[in-house]
C-alpha atoms as a PDB file:
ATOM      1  CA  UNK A   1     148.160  89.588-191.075  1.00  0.00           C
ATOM      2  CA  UNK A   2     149.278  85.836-190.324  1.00  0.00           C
ATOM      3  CA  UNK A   3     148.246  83.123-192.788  1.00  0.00           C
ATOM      4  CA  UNK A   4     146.440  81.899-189.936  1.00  0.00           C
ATOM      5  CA  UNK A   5     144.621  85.098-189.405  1.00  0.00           C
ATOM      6  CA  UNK A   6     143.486  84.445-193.005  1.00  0.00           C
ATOM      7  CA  UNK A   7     142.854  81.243-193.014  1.00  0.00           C
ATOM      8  CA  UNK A   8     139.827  81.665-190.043  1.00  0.00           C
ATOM      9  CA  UNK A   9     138.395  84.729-191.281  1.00  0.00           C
ATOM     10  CA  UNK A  10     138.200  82.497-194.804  1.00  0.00           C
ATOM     11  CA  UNK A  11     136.131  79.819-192.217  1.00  0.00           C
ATOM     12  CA  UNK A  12     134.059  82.370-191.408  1.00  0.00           C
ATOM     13  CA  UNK A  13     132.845  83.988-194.174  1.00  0.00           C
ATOM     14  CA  UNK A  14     132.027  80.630-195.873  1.00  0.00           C
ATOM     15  CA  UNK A  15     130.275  79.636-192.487  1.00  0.00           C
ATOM     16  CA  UNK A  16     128.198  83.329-192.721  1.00  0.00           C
ATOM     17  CA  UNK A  17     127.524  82.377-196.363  1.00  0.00           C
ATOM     18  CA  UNK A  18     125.851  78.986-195.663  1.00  0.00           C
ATOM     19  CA  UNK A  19     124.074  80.958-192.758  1.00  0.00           C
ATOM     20  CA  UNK A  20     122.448  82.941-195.408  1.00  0.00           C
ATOM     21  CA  UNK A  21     121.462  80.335-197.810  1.00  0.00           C
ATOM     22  CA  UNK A  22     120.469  78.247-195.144  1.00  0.00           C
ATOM     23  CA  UNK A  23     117.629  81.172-193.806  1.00  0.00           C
ATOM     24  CA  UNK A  24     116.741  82.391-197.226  1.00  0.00           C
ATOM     25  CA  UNK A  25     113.235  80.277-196.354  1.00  0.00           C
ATOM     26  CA  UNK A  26     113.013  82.995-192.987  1.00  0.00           C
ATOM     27  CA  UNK A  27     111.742  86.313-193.848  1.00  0.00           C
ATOM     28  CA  UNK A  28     112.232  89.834-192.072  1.00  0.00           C
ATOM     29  CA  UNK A  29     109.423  90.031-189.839  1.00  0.00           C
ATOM     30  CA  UNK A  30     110.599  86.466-188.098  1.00  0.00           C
ATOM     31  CA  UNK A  31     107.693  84.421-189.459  1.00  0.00           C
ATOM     32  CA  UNK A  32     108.929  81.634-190.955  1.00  0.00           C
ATOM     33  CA  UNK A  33     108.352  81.207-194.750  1.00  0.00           C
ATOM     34  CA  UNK A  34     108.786  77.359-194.550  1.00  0.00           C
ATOM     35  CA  UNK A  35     106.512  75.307-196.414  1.00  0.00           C
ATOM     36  CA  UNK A  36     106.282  71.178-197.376  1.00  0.00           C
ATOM     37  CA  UNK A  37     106.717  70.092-200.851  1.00  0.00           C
ATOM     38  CA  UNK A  38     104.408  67.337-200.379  1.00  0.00           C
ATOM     39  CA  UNK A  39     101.552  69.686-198.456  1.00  0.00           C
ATOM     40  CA  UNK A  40     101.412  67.218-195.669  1.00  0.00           C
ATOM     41  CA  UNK A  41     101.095  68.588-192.266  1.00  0.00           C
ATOM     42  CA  UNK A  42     103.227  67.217-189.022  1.00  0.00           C
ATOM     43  CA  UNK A  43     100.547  65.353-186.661  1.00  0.00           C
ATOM     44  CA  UNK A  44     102.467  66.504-183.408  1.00  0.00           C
ATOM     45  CA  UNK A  45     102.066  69.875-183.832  1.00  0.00           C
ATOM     46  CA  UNK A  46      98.296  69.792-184.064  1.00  0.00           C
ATOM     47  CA  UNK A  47      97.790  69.261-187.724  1.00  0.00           C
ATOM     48  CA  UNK A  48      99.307  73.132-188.307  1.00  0.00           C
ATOM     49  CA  UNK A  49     102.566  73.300-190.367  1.00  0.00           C
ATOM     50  CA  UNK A  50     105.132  73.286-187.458  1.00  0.00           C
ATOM     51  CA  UNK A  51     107.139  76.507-186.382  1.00  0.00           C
ATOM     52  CA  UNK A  52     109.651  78.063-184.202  1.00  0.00           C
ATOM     53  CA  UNK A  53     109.999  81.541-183.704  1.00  0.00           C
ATOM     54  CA  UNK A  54     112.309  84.020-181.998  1.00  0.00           C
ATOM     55  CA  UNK A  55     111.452  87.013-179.676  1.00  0.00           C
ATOM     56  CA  UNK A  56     113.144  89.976-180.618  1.00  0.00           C
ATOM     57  CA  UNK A  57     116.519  90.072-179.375  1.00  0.00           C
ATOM     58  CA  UNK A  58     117.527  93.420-177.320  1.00  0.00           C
ATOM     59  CA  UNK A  59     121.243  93.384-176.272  1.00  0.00           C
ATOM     60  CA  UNK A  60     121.666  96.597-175.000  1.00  0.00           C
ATOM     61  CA  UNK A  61     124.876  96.620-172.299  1.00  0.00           C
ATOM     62  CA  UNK A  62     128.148  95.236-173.576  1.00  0.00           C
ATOM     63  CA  UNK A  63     129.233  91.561-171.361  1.00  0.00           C
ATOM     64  CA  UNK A  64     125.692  90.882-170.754  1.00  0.00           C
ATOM     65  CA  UNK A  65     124.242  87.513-170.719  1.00  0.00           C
ATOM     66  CA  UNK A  66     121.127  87.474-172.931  1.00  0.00           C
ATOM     67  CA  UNK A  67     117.874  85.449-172.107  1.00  0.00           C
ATOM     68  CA  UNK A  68     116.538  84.784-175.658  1.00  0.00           C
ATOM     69  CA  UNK A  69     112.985  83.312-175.675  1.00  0.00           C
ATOM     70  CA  UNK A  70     110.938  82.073-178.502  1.00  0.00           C
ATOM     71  CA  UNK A  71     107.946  79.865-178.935  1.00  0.00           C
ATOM     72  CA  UNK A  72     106.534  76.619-181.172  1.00  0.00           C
ATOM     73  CA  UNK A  73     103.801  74.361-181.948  1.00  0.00           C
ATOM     74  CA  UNK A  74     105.891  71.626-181.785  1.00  0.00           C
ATOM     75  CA  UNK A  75     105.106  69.347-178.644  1.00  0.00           C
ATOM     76  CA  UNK A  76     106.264  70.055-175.078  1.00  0.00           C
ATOM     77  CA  UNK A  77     110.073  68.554-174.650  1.00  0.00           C
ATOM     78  CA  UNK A  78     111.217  69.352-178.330  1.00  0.00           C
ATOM     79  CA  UNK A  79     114.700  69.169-178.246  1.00  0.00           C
ATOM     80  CA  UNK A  80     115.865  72.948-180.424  1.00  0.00           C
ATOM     81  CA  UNK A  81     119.367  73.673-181.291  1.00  0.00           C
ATOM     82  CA  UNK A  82     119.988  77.231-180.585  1.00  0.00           C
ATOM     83  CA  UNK A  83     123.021  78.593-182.233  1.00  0.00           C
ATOM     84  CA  UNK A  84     124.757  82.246-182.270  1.00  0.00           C
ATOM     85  CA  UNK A  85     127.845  84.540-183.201  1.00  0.00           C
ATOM     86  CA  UNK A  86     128.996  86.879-185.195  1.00  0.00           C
ATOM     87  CA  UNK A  87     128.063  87.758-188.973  1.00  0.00           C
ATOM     88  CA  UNK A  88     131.082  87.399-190.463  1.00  0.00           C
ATOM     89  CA  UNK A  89     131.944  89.969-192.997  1.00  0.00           C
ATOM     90  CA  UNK A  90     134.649  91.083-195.326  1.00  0.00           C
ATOM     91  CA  UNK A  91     137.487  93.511-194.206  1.00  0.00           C
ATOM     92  CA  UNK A  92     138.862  96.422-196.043  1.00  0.00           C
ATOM     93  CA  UNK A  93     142.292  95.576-197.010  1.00  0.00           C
ATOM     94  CA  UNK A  94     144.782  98.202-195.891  1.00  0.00           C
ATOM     95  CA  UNK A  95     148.507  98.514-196.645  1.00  0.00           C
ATOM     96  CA  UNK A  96     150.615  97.008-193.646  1.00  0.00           C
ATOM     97  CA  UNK A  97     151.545 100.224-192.327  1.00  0.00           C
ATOM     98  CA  UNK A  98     148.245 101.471-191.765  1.00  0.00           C
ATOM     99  CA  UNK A  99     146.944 101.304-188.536  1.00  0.00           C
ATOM    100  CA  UNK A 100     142.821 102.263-188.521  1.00  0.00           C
ATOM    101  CA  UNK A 101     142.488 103.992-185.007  1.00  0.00           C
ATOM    102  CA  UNK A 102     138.770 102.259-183.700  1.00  0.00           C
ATOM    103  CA  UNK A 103     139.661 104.747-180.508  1.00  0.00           C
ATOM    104  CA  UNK A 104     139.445 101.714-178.114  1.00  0.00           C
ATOM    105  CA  UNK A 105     136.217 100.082-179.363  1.00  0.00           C
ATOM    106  CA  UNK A 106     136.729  95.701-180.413  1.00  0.00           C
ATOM    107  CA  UNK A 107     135.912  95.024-183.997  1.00  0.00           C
ATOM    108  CA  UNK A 108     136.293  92.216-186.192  1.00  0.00           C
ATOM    109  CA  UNK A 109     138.273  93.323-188.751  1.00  0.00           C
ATOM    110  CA  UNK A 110     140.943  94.419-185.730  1.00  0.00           C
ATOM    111  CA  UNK A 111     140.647  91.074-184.792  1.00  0.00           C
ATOM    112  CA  UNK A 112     139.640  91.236-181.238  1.00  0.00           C
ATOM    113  CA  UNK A 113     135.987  90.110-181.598  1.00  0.00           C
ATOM    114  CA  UNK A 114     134.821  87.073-180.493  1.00  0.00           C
ATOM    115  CA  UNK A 115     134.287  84.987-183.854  1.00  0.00           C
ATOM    116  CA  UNK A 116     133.130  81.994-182.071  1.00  0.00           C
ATOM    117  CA  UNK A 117     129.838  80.176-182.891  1.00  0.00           C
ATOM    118  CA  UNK A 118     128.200  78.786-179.551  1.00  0.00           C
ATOM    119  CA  UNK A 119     125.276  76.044-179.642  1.00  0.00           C
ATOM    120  CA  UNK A 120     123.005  74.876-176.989  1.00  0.00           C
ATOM    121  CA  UNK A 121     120.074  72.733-176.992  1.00  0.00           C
ATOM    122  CA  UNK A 122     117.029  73.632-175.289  1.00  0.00           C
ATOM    123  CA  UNK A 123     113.368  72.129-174.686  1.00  0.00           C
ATOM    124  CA  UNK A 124     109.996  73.111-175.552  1.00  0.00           C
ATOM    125  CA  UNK A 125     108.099  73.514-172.001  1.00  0.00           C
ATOM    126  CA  UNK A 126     104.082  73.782-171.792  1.00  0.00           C
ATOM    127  CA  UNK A 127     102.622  76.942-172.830  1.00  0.00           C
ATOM    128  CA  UNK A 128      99.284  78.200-173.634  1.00  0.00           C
ATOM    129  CA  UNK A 129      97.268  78.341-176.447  1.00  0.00           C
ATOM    130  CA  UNK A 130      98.454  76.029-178.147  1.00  0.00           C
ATOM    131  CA  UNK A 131     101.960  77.131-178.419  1.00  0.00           C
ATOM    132  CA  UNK A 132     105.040  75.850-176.214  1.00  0.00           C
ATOM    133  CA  UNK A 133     108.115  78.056-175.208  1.00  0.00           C
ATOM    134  CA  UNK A 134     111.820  78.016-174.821  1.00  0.00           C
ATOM    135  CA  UNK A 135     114.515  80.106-173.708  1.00  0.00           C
ATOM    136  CA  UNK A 136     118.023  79.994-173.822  1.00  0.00           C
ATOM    137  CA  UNK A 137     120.924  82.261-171.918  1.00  0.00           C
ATOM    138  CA  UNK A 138     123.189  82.970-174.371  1.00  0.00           C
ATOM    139  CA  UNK A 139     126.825  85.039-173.039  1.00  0.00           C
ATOM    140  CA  UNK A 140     128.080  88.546-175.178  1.00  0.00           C
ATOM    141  CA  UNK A 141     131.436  88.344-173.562  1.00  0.00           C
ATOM    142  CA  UNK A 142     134.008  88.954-176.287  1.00  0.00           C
ATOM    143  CA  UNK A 143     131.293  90.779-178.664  1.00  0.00           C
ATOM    144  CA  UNK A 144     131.524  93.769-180.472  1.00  0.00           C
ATOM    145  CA  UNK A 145     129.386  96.403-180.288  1.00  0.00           C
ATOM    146  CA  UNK A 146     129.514  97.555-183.715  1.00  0.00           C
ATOM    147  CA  UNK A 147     129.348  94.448-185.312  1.00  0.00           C
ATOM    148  CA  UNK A 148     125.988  92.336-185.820  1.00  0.00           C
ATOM    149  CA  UNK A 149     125.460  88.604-184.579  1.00  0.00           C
ATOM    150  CA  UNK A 150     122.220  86.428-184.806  1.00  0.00           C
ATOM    151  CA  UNK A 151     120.320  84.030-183.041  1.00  0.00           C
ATOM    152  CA  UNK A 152     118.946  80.672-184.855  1.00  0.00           C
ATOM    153  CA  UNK A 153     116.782  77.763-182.973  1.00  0.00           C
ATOM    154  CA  UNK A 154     116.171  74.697-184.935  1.00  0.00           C
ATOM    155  CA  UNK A 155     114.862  71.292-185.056  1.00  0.00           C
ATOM    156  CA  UNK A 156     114.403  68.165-187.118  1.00  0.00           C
ATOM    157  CA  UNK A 157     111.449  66.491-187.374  1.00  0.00           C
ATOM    158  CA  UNK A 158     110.486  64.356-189.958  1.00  0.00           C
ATOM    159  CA  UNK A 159     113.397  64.437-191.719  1.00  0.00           C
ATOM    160  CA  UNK A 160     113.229  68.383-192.198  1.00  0.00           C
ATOM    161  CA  UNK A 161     114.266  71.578-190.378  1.00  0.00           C
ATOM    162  CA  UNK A 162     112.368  73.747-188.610  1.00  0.00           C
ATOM    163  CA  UNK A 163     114.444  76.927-187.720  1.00  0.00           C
ATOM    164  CA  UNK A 164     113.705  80.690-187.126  1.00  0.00           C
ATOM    165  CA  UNK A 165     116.972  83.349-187.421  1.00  0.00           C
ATOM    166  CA  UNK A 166     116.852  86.459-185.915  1.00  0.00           C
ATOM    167  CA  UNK A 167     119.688  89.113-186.933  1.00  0.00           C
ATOM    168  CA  UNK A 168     120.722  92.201-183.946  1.00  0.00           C
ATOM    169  CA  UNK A 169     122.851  95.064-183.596  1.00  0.00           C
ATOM    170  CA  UNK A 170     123.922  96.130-180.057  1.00  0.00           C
ATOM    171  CA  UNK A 171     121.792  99.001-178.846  1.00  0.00           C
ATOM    172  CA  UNK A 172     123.484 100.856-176.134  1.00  0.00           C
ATOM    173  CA  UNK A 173     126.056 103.160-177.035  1.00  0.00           C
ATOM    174  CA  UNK A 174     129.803 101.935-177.763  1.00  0.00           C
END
């Protein structure tokens, strides 16, 4: 492996790592842990503490262009930063001469997976109850099917961050 093979999957890991200390604050069932140290609430989202949350994400044919959809109490035309990729993850170090056979399937410790991080920014539209919604069409060309990738939307208001992260697997067979 080339030093500059190293080098990115070193970029990555560290960028997975802040990933995870970043959502600590999100917990499994997507509700969103977040709380203010001061107990105020945020006026534009109705006096409630504000939110985004994700849909479950279903990715279930390889190439396919996912429409992930969410919703928020913040106010209609929120701007939300919706990133996504790959979780990065260590690879088993093999002697050079060992080739591990994946039969044809991408992964990313073969180096043929898509390790890019995309962003887009999307906008709260009108929704009921309440609550606004987004969605954003995010591509899976270059994923791997047996590796796992997540979803984040986020804003800043008031000088914090309000995000939601949802992690997936790819549920079709490989």
């Amino acid at each position: 492996m080339n030093i500059k093979k190293i080098f990115m999957l070193l970029i990555i890991q560290l960028i997975f790592i802040a990933l995870i200390f970043s959502s600590a604050c999100t917990s499994t069932d997507g509700s969103d842990k977040y709380s203010q140290e001061n107990g105020s609430t945020t006026k534009d989202s109705g006096g409630k503490e504000p939110f985004i949350s994700i849909n479950p994400v279903i990715w279930s044919k390889e190439d396919q262009v996912l429409n992930v959809t969410g919703t928020t109490n913040l106010p209609a035309g929120t701007a939300i930063t919706i990133l996504s990729g790959i979780l990065a993850h260590p690879c088993p170090i093999s002697p050079p001469e060992v080739t591990v056979d994946t039969r044809g399937v991408r992964s990313l410790c073969n180096g043929n997976c898509s390790t890019e991080i995309t962003e887009s920014v999307v906008y709260a539209v009108q929704g009921f109850d309440g609550n606004n919604t987004w969605n954003c069409l995010v591509n899976t060309t270059e994923w791997c099917c047996r590796e796992s990738y997540f979803i984040r939307a986020e804003t800043n208001t008031d000088n914090e961050t309000i995000y939601d992260t949802e992690e997936f697997r790819f549920s079709g067979g490989c």
